[in-house]
PDB file of N, CA and C in Angstrom:
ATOM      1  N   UNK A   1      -4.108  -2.613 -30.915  1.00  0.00           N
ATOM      2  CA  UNK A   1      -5.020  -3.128 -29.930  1.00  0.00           C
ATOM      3  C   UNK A   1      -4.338  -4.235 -29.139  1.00  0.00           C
ATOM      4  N   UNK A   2      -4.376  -4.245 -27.937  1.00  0.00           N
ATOM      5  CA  UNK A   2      -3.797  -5.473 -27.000  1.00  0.00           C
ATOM      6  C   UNK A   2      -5.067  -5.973 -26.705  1.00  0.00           C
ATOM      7  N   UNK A   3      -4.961  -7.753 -26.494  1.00  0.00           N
ATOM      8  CA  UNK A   3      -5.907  -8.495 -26.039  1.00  0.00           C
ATOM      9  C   UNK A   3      -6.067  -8.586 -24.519  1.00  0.00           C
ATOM     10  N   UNK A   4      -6.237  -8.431 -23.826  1.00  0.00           N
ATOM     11  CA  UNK A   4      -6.275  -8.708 -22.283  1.00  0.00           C
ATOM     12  C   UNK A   4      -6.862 -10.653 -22.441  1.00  0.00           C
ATOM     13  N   UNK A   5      -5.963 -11.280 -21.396  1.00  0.00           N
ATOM     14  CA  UNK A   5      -6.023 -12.548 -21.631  1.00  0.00           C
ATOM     15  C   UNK A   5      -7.469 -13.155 -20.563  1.00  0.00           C
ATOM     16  N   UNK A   6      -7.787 -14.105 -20.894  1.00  0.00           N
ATOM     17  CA  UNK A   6      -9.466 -14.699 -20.912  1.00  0.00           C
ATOM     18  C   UNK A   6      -8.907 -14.882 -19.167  1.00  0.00           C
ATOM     19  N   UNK A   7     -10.022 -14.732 -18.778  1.00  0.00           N
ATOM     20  CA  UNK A   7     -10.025 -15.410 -17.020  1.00  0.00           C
ATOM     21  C   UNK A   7      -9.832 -16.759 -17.142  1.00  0.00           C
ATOM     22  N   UNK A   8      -9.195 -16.762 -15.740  1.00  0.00           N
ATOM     23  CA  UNK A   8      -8.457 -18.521 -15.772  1.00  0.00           C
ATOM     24  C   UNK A   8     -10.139 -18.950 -15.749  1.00  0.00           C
ATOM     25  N   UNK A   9     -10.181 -20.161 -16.238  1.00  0.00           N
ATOM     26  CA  UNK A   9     -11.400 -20.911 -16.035  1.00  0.00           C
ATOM     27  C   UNK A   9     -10.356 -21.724 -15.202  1.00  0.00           C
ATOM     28  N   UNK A  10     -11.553 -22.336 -13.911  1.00  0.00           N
ATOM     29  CA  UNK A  10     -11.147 -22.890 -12.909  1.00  0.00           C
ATOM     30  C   UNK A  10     -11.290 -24.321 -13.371  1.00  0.00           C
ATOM     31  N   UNK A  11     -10.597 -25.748 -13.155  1.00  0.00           N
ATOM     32  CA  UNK A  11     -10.520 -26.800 -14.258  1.00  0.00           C
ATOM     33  C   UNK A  11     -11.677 -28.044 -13.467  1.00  0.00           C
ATOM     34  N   UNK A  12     -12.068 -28.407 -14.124  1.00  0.00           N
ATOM     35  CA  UNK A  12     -13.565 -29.364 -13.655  1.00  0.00           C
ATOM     36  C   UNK A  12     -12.968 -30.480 -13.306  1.00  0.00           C
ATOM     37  N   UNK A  13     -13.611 -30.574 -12.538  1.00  0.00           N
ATOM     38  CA  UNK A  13     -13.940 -31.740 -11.487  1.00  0.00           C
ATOM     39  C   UNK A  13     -14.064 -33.189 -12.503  1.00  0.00           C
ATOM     40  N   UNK A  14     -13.678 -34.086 -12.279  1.00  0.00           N
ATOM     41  CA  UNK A  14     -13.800 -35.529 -12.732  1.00  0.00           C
ATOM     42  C   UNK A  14     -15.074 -36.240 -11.995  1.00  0.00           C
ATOM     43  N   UNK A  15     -15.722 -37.201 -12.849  1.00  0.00           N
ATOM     44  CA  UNK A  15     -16.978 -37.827 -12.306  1.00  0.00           C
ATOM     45  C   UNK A  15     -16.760 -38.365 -10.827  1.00  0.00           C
ATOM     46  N   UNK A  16     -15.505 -39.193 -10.770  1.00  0.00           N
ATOM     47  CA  UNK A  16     -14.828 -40.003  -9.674  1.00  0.00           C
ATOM     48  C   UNK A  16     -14.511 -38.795  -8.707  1.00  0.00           C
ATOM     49  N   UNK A  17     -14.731 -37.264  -8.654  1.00  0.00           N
ATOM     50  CA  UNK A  17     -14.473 -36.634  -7.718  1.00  0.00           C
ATOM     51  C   UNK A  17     -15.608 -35.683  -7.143  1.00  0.00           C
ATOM     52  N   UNK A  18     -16.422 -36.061  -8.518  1.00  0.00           N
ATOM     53  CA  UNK A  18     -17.883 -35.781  -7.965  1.00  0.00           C
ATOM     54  C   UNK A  18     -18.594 -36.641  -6.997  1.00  0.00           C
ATOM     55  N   UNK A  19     -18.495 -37.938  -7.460  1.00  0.00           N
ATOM     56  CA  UNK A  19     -19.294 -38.692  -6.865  1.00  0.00           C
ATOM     57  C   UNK A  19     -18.776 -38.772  -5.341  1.00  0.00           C
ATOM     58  N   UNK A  20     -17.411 -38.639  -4.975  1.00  0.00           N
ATOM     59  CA  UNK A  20     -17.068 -37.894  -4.007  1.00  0.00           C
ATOM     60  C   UNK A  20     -17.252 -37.388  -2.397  1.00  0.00           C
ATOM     61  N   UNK A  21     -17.127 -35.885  -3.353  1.00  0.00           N
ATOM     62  CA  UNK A  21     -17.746 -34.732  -2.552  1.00  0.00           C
ATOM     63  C   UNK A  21     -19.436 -35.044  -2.667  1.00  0.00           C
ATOM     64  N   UNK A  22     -20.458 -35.937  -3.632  1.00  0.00           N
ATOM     65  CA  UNK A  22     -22.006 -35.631  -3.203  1.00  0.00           C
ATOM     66  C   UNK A  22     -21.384 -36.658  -2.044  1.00  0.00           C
ATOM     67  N   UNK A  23     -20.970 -38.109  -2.121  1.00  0.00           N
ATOM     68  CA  UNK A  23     -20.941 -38.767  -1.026  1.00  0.00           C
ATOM     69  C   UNK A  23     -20.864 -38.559   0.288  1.00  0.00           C
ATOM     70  N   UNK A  24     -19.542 -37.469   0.255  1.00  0.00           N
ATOM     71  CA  UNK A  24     -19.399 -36.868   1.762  1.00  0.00           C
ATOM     72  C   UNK A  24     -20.705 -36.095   1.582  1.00  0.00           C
ATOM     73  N   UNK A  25     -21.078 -35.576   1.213  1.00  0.00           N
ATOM     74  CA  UNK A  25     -22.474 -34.705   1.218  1.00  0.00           C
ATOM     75  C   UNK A  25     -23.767 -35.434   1.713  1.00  0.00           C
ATOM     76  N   UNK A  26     -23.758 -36.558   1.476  1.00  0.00           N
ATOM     77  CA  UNK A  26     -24.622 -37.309   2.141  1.00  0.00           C
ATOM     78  C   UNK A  26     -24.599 -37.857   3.671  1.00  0.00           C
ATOM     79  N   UNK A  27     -23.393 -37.551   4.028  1.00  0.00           N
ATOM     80  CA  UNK A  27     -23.186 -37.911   4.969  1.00  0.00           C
ATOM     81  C   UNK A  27     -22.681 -36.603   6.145  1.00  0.00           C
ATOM     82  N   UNK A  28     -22.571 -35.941   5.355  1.00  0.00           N
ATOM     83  CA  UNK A  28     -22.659 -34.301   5.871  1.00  0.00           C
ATOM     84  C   UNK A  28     -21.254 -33.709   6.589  1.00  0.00           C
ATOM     85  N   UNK A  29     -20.397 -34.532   5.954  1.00  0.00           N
ATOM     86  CA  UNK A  29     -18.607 -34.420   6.633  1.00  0.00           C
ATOM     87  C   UNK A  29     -18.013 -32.789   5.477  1.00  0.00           C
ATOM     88  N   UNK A  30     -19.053 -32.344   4.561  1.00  0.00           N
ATOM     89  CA  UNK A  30     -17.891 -31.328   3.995  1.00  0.00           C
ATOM     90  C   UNK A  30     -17.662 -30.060   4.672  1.00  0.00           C
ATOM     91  N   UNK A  31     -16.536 -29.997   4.732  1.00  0.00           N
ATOM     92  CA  UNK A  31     -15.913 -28.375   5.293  1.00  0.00           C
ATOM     93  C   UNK A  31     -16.694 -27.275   4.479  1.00  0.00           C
ATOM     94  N   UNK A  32     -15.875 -26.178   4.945  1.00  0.00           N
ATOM     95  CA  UNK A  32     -16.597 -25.077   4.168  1.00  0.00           C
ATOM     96  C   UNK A  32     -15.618 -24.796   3.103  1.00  0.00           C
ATOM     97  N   UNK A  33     -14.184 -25.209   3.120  1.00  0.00           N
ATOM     98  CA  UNK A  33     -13.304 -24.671   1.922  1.00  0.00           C
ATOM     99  C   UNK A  33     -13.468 -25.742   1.064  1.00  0.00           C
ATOM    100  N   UNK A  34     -13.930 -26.895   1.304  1.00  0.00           N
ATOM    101  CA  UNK A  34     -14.128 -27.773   0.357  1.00  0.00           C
ATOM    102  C   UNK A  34     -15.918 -27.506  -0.639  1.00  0.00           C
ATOM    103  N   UNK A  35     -16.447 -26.917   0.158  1.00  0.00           N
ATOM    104  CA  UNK A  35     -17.592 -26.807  -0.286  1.00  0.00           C
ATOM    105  C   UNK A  35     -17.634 -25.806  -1.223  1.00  0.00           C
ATOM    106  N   UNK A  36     -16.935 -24.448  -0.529  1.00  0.00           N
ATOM    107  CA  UNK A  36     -15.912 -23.447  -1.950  1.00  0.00           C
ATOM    108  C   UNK A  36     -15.665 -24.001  -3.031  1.00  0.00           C
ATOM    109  N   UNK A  37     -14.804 -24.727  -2.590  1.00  0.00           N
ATOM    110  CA  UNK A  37     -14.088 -25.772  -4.329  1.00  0.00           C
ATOM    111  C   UNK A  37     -14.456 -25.865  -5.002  1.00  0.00           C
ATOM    112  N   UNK A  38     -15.504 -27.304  -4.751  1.00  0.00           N
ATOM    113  CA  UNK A  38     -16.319 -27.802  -5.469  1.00  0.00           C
ATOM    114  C   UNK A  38     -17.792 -26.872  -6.051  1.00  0.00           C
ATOM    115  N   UNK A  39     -17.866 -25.598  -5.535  1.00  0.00           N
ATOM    116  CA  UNK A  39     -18.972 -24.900  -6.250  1.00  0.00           C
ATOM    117  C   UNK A  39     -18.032 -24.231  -7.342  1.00  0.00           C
ATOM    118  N   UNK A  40     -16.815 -24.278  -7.450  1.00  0.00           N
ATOM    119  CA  UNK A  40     -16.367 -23.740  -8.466  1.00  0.00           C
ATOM    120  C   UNK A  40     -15.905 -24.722  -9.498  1.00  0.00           C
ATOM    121  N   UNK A  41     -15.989 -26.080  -9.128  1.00  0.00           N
ATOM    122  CA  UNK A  41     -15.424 -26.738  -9.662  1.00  0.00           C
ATOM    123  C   UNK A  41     -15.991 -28.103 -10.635  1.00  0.00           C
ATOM    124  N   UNK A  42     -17.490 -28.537  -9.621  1.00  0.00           N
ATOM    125  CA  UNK A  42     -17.907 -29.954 -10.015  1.00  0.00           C
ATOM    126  C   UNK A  42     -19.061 -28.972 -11.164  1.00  0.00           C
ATOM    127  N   UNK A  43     -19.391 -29.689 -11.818  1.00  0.00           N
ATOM    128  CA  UNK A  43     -20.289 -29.729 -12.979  1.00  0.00           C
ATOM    129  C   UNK A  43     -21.686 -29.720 -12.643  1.00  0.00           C
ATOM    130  N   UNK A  44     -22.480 -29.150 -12.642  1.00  0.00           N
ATOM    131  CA  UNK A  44     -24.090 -29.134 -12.074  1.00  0.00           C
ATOM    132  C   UNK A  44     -24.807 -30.673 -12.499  1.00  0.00           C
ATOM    133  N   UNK A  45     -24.445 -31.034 -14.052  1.00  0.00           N
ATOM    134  CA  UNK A  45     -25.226 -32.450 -14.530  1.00  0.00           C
ATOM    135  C   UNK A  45     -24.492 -33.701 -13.662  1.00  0.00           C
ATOM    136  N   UNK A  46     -23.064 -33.156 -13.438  1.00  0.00           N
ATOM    137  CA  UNK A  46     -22.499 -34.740 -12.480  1.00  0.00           C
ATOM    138  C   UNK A  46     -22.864 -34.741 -11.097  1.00  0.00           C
ATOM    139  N   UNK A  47     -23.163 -33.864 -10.633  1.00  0.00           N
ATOM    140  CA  UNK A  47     -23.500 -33.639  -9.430  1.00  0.00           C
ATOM    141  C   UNK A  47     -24.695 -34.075  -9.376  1.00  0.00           C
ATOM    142  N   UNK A  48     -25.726 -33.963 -10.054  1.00  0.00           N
ATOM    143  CA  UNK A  48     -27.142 -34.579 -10.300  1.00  0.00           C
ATOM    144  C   UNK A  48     -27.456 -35.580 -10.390  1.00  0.00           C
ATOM    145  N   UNK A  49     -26.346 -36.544 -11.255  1.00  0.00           N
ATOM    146  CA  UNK A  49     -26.171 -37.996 -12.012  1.00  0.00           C
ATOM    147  C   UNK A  49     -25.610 -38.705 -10.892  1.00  0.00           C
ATOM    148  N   UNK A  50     -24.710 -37.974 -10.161  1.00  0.00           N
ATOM    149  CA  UNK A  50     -24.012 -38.722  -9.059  1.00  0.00           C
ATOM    150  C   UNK A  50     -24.901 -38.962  -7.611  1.00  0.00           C
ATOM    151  N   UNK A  51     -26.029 -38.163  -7.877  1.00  0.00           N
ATOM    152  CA  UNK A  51     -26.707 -37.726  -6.292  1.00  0.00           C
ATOM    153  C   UNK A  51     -27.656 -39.121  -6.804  1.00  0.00           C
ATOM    154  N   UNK A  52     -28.248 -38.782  -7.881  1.00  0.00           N
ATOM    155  CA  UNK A  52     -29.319 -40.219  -8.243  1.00  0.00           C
ATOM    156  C   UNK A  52     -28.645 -41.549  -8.121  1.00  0.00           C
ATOM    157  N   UNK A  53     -27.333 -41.747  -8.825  1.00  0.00           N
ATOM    158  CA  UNK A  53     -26.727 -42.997  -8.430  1.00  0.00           C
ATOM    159  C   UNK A  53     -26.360 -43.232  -7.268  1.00  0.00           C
ATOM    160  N   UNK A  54     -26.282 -42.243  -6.284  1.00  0.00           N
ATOM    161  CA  UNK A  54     -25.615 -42.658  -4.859  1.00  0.00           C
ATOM    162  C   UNK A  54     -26.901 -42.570  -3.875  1.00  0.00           C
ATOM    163  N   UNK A  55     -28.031 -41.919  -4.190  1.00  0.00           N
ATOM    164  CA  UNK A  55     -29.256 -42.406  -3.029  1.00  0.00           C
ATOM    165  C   UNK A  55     -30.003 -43.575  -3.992  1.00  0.00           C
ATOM    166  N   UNK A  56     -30.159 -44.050  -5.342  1.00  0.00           N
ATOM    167  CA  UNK A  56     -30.368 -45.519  -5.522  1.00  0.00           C
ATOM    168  C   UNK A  56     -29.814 -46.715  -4.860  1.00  0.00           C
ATOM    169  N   UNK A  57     -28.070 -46.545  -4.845  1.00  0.00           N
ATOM    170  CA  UNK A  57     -27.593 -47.280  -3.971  1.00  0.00           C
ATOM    171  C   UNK A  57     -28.059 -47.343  -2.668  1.00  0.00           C
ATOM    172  N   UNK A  58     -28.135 -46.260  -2.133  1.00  0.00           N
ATOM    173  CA  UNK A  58     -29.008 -45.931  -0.688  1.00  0.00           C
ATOM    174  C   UNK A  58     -29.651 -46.908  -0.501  1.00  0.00           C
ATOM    175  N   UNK A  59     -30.945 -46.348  -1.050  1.00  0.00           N
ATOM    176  CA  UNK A  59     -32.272 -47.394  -0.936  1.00  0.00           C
ATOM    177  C   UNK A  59     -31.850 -48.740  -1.262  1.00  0.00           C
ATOM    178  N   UNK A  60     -31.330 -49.365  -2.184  1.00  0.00           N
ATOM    179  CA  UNK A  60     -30.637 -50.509  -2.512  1.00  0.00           C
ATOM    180  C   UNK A  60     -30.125 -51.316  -0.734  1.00  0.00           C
ATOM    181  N   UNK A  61     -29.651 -50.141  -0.424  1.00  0.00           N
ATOM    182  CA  UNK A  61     -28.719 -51.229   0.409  1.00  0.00           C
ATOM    183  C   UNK A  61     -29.623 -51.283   1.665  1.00  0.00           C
ATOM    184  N   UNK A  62     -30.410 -50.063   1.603  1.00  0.00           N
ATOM    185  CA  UNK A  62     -31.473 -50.178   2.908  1.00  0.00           C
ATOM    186  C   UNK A  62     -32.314 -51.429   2.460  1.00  0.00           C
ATOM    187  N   UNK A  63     -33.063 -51.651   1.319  1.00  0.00           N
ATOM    188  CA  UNK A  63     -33.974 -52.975   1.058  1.00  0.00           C
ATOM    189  C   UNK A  63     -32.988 -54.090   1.162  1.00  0.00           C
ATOM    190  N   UNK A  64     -31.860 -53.984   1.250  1.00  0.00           N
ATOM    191  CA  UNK A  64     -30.938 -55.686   1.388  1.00  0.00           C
ATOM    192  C   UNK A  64     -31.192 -55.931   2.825  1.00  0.00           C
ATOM    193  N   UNK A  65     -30.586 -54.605   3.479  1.00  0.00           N
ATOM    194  CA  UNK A  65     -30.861 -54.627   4.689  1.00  0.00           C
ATOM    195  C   UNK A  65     -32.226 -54.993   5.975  1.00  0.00           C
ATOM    196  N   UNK A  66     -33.053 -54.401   5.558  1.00  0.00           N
ATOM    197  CA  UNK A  66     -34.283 -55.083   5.987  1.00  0.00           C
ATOM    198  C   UNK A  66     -34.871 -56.515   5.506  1.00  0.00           C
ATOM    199  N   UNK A  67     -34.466 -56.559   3.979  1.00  0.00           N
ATOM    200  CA  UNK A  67     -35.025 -58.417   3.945  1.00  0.00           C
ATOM    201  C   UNK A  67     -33.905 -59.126   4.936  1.00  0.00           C
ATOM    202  N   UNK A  68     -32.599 -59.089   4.957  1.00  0.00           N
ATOM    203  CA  UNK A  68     -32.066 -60.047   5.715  1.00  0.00           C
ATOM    204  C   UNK A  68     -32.066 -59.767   7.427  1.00  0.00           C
ATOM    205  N   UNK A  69     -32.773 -58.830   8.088  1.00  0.00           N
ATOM    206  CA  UNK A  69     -33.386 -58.368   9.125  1.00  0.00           C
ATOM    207  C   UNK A  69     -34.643 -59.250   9.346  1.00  0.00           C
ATOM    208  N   UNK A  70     -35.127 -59.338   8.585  1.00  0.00           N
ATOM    209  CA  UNK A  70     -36.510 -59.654   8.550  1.00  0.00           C
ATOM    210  C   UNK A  70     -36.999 -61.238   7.691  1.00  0.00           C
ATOM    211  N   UNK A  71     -36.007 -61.738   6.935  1.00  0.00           N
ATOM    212  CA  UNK A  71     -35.374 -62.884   6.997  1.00  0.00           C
ATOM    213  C   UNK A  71     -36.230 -63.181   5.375  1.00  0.00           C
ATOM    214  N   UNK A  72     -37.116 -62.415   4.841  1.00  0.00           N
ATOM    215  CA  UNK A  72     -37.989 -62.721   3.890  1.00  0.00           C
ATOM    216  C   UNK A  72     -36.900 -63.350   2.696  1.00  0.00           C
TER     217      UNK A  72
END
């Protein structure tokens, strides 16, 4: 019997390259071969973890922003 060898698994994405690609994602700069990539590549839970930590910051920086607008 010969084994036929396992499909390459394509190698995952690091948190620091997730957080990333959601970033450009928020801001809506990703290509389409990058968007390829990363569906083969980033992790569904970091991508999730990274989207919540990066629109908290969001809002974060929007409420800094309006109190010192608004001087409260």
């Amino acid at each position: 019997m010969t084994r036929e060898p396992a499909a390459a698994q394509p190698q995952r994405a690091s948190f620091a390259q997730t957080l990333r690609a959601v970033g450009a994602s928020f801001f809506g700069v990703r290509g389409s071969s990058a968007h390829a990539r990363d569906a083969r590549q980033l992790h569904p839970l970091h991508v999730i973890v990274a989207g919540l930590l990066l629109a908290a910051c969001f809002v974060l920086v929007l409420i800094f922003i309006v109190r010192a607008v608004v001087g409260a």
